[in-house]
C-alpha atoms as a PDB file:
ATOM      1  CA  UNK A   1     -72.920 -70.827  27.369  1.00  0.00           C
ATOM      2  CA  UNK A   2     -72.375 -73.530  25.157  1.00  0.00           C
ATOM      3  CA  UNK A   3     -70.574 -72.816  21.746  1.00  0.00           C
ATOM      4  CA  UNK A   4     -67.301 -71.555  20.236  1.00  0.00           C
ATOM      5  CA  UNK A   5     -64.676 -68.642  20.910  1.00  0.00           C
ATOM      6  CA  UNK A   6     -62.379 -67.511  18.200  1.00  0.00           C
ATOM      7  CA  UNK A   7     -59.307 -66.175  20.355  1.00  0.00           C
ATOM      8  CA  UNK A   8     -56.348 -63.952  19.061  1.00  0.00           C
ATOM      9  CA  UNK A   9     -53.934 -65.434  21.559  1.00  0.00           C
ATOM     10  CA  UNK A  10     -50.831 -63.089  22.735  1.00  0.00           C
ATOM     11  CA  UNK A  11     -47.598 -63.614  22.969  1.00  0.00           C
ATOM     12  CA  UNK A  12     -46.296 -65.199  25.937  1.00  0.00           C
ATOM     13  CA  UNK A  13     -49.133 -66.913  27.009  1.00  0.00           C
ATOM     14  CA  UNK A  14     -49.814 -70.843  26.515  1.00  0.00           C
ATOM     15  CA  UNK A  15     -52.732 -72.449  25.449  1.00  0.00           C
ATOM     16  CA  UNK A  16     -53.696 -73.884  28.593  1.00  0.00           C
ATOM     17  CA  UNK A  17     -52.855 -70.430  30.010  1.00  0.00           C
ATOM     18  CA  UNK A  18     -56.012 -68.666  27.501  1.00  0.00           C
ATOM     19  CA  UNK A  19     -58.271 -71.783  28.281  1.00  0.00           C
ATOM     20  CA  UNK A  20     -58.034 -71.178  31.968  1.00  0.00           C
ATOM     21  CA  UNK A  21     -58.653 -67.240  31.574  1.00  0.00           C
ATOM     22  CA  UNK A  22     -61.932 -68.335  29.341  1.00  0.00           C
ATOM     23  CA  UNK A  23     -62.762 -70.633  32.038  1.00  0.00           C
ATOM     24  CA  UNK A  24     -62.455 -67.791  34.902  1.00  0.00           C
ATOM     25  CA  UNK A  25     -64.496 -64.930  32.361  1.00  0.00           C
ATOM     26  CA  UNK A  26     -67.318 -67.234  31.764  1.00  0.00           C
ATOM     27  CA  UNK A  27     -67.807 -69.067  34.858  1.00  0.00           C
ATOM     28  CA  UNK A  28     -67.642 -72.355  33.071  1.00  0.00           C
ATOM     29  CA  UNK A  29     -65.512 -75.502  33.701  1.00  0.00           C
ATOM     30  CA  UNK A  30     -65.843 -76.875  30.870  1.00  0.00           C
ATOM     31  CA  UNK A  31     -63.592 -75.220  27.972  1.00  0.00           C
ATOM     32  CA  UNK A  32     -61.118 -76.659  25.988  1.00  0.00           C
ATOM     33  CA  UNK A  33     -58.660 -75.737  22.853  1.00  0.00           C
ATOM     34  CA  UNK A  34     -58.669 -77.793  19.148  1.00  0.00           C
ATOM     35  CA  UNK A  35     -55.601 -77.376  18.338  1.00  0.00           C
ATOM     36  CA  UNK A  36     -52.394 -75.627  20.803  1.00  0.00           C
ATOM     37  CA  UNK A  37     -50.246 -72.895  20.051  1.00  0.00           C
ATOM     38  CA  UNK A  38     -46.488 -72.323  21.318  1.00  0.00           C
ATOM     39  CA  UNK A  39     -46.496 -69.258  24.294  1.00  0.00           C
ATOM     40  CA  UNK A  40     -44.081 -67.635  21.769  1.00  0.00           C
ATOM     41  CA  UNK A  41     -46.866 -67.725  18.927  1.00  0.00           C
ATOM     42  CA  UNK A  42     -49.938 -65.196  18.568  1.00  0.00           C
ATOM     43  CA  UNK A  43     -52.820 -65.627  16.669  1.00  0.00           C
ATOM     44  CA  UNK A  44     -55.863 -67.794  16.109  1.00  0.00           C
ATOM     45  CA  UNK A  45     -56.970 -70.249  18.868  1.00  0.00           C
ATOM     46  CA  UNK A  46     -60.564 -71.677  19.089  1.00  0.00           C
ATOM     47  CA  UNK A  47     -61.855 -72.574  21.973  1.00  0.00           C
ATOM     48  CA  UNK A  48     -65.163 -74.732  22.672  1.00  0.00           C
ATOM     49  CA  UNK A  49     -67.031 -74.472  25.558  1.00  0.00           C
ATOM     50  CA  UNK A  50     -69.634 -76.506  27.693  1.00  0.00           C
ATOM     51  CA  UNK A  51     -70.916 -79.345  26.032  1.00  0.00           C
ATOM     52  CA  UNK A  52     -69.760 -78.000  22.980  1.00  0.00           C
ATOM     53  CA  UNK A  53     -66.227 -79.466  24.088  1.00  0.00           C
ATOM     54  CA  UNK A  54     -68.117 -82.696  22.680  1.00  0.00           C
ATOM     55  CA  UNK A  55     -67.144 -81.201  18.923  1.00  0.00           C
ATOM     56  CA  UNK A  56     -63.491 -80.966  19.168  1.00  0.00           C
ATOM     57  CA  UNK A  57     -62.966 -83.885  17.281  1.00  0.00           C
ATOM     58  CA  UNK A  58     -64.299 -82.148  13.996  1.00  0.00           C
ATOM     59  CA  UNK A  59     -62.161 -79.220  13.959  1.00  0.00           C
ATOM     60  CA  UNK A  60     -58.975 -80.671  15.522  1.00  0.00           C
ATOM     61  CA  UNK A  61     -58.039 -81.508  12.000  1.00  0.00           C
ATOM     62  CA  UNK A  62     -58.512 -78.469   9.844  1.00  0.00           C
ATOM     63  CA  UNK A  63     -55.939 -76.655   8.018  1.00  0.00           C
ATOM     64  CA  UNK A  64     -54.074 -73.517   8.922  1.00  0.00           C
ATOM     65  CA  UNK A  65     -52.115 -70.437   7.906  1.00  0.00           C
ATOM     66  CA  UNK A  66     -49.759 -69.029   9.507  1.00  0.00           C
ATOM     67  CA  UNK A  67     -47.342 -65.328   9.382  1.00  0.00           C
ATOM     68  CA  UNK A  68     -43.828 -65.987  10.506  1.00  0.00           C
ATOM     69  CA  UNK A  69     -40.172 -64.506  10.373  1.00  0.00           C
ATOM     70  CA  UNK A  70     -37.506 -67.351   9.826  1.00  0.00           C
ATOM     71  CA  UNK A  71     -33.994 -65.852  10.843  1.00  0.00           C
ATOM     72  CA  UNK A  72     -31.368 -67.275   8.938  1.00  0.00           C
ATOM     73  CA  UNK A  73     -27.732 -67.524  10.214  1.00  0.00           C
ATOM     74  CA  UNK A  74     -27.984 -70.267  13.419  1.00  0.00           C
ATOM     75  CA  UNK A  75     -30.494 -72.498  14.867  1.00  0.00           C
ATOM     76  CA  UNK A  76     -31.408 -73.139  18.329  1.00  0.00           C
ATOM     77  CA  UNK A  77     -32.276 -76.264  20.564  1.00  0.00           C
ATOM     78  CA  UNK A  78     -35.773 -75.683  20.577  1.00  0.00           C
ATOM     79  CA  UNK A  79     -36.572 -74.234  16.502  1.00  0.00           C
ATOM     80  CA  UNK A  80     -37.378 -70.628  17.998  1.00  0.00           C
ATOM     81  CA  UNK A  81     -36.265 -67.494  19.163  1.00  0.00           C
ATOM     82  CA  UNK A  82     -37.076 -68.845  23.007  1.00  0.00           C
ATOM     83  CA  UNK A  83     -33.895 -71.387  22.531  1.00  0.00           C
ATOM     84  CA  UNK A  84     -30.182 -72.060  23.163  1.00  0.00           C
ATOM     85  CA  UNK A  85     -28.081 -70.961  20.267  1.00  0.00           C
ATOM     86  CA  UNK A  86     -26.534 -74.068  18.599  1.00  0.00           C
ATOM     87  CA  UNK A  87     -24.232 -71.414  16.430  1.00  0.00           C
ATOM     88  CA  UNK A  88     -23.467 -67.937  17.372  1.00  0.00           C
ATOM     89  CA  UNK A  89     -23.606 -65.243  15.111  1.00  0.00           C
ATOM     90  CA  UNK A  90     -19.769 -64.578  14.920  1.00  0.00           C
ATOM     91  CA  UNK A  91     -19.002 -68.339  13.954  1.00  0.00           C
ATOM     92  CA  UNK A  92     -20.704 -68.314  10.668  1.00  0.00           C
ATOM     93  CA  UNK A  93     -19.266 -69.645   7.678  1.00  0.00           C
ATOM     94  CA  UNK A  94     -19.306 -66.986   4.725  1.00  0.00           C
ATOM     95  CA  UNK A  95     -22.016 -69.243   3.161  1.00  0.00           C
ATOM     96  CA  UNK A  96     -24.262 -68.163   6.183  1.00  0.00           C
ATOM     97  CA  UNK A  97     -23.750 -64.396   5.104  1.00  0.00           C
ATOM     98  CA  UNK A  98     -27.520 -63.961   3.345  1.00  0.00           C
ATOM     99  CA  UNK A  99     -25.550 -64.534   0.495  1.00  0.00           C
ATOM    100  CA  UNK A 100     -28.483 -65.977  -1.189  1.00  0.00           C
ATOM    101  CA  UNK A 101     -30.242 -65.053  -4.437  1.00  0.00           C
ATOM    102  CA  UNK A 102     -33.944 -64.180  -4.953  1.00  0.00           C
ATOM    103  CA  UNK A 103     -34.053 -67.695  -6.917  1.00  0.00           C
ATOM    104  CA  UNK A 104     -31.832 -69.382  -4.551  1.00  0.00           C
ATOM    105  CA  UNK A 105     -34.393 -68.626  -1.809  1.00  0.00           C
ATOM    106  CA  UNK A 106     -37.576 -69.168  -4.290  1.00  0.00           C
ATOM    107  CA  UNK A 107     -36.247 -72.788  -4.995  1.00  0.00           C
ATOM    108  CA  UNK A 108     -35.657 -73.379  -1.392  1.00  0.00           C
ATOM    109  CA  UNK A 109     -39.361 -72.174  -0.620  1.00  0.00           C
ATOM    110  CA  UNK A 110     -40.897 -74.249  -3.495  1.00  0.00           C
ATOM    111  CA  UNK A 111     -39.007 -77.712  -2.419  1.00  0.00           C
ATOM    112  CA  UNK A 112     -40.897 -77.647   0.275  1.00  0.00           C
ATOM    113  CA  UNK A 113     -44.239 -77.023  -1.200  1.00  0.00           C
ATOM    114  CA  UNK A 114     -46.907 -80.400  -1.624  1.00  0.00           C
ATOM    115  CA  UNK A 115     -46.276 -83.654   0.600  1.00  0.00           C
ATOM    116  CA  UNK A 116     -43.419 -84.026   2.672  1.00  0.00           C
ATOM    117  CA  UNK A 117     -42.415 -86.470   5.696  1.00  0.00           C
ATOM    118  CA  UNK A 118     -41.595 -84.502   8.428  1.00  0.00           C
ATOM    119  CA  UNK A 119     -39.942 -85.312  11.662  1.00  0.00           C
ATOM    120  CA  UNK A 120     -41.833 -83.423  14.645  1.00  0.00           C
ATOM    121  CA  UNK A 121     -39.076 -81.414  17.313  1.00  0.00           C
ATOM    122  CA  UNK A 122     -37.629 -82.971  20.382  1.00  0.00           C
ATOM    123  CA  UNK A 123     -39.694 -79.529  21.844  1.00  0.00           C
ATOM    124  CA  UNK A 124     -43.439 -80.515  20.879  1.00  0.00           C
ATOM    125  CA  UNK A 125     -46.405 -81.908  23.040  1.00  0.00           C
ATOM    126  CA  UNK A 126     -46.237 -85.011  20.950  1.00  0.00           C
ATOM    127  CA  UNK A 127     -46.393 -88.172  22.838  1.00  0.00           C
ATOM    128  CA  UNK A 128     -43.499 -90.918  22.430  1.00  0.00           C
ATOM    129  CA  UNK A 129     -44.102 -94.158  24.686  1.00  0.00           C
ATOM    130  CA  UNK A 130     -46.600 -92.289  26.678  1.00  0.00           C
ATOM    131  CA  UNK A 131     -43.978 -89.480  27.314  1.00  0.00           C
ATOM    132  CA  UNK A 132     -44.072 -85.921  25.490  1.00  0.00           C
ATOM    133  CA  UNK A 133     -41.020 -85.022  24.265  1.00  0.00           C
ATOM    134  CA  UNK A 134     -40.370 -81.861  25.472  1.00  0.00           C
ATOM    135  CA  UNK A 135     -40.554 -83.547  28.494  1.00  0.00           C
ATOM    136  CA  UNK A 136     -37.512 -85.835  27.294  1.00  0.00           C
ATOM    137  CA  UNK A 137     -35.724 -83.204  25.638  1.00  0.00           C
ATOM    138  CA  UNK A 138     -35.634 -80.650  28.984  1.00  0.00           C
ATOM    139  CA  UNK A 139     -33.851 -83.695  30.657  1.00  0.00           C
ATOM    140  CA  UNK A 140     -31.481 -83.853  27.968  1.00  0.00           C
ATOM    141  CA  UNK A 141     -32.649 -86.666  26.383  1.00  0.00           C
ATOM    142  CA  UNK A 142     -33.272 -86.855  22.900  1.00  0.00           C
ATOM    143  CA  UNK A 143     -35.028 -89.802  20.961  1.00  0.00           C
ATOM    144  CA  UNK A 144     -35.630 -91.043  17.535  1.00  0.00           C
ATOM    145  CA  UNK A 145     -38.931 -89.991  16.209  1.00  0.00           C
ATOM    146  CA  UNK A 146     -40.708 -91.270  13.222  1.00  0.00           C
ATOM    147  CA  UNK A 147     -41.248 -88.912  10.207  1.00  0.00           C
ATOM    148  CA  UNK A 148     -44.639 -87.498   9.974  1.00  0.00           C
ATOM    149  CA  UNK A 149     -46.776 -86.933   6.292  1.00  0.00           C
ATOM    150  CA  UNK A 150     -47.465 -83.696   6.385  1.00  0.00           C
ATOM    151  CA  UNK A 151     -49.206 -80.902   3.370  1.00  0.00           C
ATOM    152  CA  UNK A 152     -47.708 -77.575   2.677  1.00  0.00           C
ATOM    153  CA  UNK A 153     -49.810 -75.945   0.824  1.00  0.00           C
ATOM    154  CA  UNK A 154     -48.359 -72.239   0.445  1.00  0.00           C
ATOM    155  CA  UNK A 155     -44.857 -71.645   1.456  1.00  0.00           C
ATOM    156  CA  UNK A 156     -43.770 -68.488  -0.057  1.00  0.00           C
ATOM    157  CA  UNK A 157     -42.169 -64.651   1.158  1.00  0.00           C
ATOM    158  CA  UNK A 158     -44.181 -62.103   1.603  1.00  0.00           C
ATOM    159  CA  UNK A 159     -42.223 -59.148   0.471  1.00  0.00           C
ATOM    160  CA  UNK A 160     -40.887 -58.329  -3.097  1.00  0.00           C
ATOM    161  CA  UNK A 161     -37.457 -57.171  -3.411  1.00  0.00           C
ATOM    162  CA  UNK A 162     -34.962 -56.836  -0.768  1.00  0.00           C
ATOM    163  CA  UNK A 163     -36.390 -60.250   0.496  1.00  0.00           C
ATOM    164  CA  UNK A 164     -33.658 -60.419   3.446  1.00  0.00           C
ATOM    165  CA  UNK A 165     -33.394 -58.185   6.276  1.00  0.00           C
ATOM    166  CA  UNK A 166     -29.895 -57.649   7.175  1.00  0.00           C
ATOM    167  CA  UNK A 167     -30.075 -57.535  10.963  1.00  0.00           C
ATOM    168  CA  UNK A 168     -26.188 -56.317  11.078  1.00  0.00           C
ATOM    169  CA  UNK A 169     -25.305 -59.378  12.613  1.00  0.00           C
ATOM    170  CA  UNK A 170     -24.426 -61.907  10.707  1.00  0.00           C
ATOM    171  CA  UNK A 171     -27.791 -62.732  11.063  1.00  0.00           C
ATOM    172  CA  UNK A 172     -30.913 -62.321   8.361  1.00  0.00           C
ATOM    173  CA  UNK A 173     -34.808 -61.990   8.322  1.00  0.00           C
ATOM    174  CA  UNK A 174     -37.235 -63.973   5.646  1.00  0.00           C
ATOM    175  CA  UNK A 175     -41.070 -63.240   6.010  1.00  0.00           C
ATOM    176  CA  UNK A 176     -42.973 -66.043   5.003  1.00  0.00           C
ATOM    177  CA  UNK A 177     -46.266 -67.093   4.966  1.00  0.00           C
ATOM    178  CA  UNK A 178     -47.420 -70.980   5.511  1.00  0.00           C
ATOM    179  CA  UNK A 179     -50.430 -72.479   4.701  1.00  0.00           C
ATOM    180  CA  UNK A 180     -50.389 -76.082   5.494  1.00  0.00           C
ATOM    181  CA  UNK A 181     -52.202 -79.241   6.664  1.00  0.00           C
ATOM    182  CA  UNK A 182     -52.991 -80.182  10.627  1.00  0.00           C
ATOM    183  CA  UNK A 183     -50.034 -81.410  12.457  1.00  0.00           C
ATOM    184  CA  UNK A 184     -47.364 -79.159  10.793  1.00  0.00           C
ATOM    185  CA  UNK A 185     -44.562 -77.908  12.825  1.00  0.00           C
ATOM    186  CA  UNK A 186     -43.407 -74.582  11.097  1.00  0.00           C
ATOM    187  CA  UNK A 187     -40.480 -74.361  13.662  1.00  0.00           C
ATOM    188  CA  UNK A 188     -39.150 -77.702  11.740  1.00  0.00           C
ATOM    189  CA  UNK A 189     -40.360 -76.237   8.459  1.00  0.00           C
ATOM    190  CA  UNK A 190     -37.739 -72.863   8.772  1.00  0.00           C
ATOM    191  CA  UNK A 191     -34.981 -75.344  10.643  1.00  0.00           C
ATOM    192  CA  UNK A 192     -35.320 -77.702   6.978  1.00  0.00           C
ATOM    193  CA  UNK A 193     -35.579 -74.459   4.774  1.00  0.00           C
ATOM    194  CA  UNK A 194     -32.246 -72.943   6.251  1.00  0.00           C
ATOM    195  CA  UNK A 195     -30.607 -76.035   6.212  1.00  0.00           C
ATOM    196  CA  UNK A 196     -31.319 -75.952   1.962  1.00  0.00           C
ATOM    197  CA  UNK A 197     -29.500 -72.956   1.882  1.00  0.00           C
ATOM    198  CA  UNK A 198     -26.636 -74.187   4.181  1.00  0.00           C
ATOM    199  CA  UNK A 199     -27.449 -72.007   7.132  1.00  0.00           C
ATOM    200  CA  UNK A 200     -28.944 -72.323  10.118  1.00  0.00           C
ATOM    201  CA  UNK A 201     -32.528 -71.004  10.796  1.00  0.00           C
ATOM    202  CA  UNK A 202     -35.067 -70.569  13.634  1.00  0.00           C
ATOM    203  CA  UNK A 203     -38.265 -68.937  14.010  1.00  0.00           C
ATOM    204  CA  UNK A 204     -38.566 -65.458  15.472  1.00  0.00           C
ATOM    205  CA  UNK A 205     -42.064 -64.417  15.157  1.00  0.00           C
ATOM    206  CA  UNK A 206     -45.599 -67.112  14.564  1.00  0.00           C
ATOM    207  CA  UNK A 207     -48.629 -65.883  13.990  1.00  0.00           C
ATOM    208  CA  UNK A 208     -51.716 -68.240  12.960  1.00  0.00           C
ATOM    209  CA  UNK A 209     -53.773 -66.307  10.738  1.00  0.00           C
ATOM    210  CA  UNK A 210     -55.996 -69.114  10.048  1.00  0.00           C
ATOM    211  CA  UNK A 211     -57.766 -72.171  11.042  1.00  0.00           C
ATOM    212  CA  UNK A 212     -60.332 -73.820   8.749  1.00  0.00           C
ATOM    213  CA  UNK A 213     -62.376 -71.007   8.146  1.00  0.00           C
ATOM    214  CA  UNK A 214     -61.619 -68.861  11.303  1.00  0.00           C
ATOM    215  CA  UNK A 215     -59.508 -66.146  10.534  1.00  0.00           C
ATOM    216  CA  UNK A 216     -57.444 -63.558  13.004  1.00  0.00           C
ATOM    217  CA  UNK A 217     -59.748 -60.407  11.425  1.00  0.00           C
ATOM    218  CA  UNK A 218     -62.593 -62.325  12.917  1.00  0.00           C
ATOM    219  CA  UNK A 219     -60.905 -63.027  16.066  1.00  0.00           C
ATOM    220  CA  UNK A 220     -61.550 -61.884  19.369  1.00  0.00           C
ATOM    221  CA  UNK A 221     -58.869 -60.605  22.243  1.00  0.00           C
ATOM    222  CA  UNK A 222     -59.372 -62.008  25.824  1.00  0.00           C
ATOM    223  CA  UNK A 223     -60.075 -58.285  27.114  1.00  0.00           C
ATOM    224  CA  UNK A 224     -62.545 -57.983  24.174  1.00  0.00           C
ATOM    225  CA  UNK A 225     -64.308 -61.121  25.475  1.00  0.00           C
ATOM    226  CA  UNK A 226     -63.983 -59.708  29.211  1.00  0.00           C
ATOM    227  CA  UNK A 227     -65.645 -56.614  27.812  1.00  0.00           C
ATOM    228  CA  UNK A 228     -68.420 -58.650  25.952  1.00  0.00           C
ATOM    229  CA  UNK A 229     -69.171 -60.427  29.265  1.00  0.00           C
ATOM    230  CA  UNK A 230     -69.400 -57.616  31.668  1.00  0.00           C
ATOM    231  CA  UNK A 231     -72.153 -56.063  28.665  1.00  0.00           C
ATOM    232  CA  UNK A 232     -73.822 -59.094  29.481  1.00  0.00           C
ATOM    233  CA  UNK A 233     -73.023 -59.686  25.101  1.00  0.00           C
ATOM    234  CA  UNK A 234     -71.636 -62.582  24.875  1.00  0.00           C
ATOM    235  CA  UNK A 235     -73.613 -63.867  22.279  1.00  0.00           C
ATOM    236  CA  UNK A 236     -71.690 -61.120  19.530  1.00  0.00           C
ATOM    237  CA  UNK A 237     -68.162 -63.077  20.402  1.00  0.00           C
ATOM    238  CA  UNK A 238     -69.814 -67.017  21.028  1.00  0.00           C
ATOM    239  CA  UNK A 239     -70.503 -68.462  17.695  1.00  0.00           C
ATOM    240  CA  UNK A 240     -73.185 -71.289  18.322  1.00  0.00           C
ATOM    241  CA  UNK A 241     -72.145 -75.210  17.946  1.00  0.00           C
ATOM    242  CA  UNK A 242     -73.917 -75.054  14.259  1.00  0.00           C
ATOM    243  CA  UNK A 243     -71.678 -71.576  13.275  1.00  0.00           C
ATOM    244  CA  UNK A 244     -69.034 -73.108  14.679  1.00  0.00           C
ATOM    245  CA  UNK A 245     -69.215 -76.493  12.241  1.00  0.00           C
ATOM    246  CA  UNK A 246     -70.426 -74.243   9.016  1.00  0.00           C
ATOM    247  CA  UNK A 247     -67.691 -75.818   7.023  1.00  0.00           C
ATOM    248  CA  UNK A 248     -69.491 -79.394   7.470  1.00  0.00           C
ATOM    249  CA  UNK A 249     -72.352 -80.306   5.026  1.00  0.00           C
ATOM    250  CA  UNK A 250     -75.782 -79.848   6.957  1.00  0.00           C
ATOM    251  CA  UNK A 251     -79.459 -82.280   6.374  1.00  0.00           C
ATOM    252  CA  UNK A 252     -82.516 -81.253   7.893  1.00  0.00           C
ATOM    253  CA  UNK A 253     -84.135 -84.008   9.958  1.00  0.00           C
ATOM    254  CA  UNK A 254     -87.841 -84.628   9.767  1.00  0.00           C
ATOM    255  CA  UNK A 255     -89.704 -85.021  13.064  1.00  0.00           C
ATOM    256  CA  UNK A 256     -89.655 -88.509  13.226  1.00  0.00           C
ATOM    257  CA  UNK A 257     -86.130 -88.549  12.222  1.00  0.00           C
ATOM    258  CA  UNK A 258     -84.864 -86.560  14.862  1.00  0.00           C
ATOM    259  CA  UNK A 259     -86.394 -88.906  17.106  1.00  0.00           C
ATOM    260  CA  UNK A 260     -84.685 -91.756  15.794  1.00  0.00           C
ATOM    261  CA  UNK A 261     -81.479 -89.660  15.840  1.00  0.00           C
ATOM    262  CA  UNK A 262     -81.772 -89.233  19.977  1.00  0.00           C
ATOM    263  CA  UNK A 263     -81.892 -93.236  20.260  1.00  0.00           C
ATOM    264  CA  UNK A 264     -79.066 -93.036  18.497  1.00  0.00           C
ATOM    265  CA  UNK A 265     -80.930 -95.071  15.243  1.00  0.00           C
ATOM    266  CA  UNK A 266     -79.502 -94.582  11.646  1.00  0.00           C
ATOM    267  CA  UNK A 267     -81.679 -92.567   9.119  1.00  0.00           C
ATOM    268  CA  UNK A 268     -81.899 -93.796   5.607  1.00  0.00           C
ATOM    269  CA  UNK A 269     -81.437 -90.532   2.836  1.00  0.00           C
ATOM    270  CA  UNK A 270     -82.311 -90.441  -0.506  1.00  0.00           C
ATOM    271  CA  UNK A 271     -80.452 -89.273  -3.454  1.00  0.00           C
ATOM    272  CA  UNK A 272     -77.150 -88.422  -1.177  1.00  0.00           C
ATOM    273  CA  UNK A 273     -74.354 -86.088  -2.588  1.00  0.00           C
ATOM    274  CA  UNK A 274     -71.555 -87.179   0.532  1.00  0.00           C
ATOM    275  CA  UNK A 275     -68.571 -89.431   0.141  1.00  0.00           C
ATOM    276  CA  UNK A 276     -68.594 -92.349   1.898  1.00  0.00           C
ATOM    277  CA  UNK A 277     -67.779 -91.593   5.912  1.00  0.00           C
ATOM    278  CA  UNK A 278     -68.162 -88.316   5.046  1.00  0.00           C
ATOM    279  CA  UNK A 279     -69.251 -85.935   8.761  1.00  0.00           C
ATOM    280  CA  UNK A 280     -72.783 -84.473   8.696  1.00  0.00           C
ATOM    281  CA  UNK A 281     -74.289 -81.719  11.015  1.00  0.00           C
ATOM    282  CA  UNK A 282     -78.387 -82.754  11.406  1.00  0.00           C
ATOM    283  CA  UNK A 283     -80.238 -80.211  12.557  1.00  0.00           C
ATOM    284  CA  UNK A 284     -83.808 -80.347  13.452  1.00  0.00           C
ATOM    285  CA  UNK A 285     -86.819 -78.053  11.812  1.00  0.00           C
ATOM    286  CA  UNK A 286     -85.948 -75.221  13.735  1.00  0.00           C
ATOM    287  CA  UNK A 287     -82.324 -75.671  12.422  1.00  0.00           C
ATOM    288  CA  UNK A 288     -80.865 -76.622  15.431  1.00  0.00           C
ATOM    289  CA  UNK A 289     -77.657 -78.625  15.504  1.00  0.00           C
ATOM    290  CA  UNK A 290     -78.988 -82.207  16.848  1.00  0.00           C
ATOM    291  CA  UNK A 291     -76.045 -84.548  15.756  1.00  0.00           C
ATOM    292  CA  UNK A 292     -73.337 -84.616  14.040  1.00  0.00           C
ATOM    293  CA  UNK A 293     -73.210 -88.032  11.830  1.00  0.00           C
ATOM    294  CA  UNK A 294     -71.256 -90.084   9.586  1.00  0.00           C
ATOM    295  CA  UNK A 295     -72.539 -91.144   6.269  1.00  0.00           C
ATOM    296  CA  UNK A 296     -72.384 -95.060   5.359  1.00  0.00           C
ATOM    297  CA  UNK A 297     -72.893 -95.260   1.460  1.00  0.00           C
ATOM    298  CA  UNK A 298     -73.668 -98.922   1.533  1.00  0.00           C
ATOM    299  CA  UNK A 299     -76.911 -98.239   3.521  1.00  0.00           C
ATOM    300  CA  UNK A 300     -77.593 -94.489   1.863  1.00  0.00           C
ATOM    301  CA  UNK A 301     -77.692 -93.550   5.646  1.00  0.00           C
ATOM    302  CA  UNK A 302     -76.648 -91.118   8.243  1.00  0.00           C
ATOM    303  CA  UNK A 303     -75.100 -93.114  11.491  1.00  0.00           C
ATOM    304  CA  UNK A 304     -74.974 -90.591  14.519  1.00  0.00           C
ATOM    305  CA  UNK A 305     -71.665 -90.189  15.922  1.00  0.00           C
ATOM    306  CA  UNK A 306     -72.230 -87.623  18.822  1.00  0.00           C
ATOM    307  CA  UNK A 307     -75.945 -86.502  19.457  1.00  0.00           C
ATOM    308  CA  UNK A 308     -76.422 -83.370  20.868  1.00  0.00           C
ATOM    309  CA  UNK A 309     -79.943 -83.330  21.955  1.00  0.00           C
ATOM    310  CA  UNK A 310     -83.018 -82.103  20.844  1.00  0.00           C
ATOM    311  CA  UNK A 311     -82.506 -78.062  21.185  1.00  0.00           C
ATOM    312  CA  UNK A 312     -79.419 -76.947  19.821  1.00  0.00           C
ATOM    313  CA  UNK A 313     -76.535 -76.489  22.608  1.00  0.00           C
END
């Protein structure tokens, strides 16, 4: 039971909350997440389990793309829909009034497009002096936090005219979609965006429609993975460990090489194509995932990082 679940999370629930219903369904302590999502969020979470949980580390960083509706008009304490008001609807200025142009709005989109520094909410799981700040930030607290490099990749609308959705209360919807680089928080993304245009904004709907090469089409509900289980079918929801790490470059170990893999020995390649600390799945004959391993271009050779064992997991 050893391998990878592509989850559509619902709304509502935490992370923590869909790894501990995996845990219950399969019977199996050992299941973790690579990479959270807020309860208020749907979409895409991937779960490893058993000693597959070993593998996080190599798709913690991937990039992502995610469906969301950024109201314009007032932000709130915590970037989302689930937060205080820091303006009410009846207060804004006539420059809050989705008084905004189809270029206005495109210019605002495209400023934010390529590298930018951003500075991660006061309500994130990011750790400050060994303290997460959402922690600080339910006391009251609020600290400085250094800016963050961060890739946007896509950041455009996803409708063609009549961009804004008058909600009748001072209040207006933009759908957007985001593709950007590990470590982005779109709730700070649609906070910057409104304040471009002089508004407000927060986040009323996330979905993650993407993670490295996992998309939501491909994703499985918990009650279709209940369902798989009690068919005794889990293998057409489980990817295996080697699926699960397709978008890493693969080398096929000879005998003797897997051997030297196990003992955790380097194995000399010839005529590599990788960059230099570049990660490499080895698999064995039988194509089973044996180690994943880093690739030192000064020795033409693949250093194991995590070995897996001889069968794959």
């Amino acid at each position: 039971m050893d391998g990878a679940l592509i989850i559509d999370k619902p709304v509502g629930w935490t992370s923590h909350d869909v790894v501990a219903r995996a845990r219950h369904l399969l019977h199996e302590r050992r299941v973790g997440h690579t990479g959270t999502l807020d309860p208020f969020a749907t979409g895409v979470l991937v779960l490893l389990t058993g000693r597959a949980t070993r593998l996080a580390q190599f798709l913690s960083g991937l990039d992502k793309e995610y469906e969301a509706v950024i109201r314009l008009g007032y932000a709130t304490d915590t970037g989302d829909a689930t937060g205080t008001p820091l303006l009410k609807p009846e207060a804004l200025t006539k420059a809050t009034r989705g008084q905004f142009t189809e270029s206005e709005i495109e210019a605002a989109l495209a400023g934010f497009r390529g590298e930018i520094d951003q500075v991660p909410p006061m309500y994130s799981a990011k750790k400050q002096q060994g303290r997460k700040l959402y922690e600080l930030a339910r006391r009251g607290e609020e600290v400085e936090r250094q800016p963050v490099r961060v890739t946007i990749r896509k950041f455009e609308t996803t409708k063609g005219k009549g961009l804004l959705k008058d909600n009748l209360d001072g209040t207006y919807d933009l759908d957007v979609r985001v593709a950007c680089s590990t470590g982005t928080y779109v709730r700070t993304l649609a906070e910057d965006f409104g304040k471009r245009l002089g508004t407000g904004a927060h986040l009323v709907e996330l979905r993650r429609t993407r993670v490295g090469d996992f998309s939501v089409e491909t994703a499985f509900t918990l009650e279709q993975l209940q369902e798989s289980i009690a068919e005794e079918a889990l293998g057409r929801v489980l990817l295996t460990p080697n699926a699960a790490l397709a978008h890493l470059p693969a080398f096929d170990l000879s005998g003797d090489d897997v051997r030297k893999i196990l003992n955790g020995v380097n194995v000399s390649v010839q005529s590599p194509t990788w960059a230099d600390r570049e990660q490499v799945r080895l698999c064995d004959e039988h194509g089973h995932l044996i180690a994943i391993a880093s690739f030192e271009a000064e020795k033409n050779s693949l250093r194991p990082r995590v070995v897996l064992g001889h069968k794959e997991l």
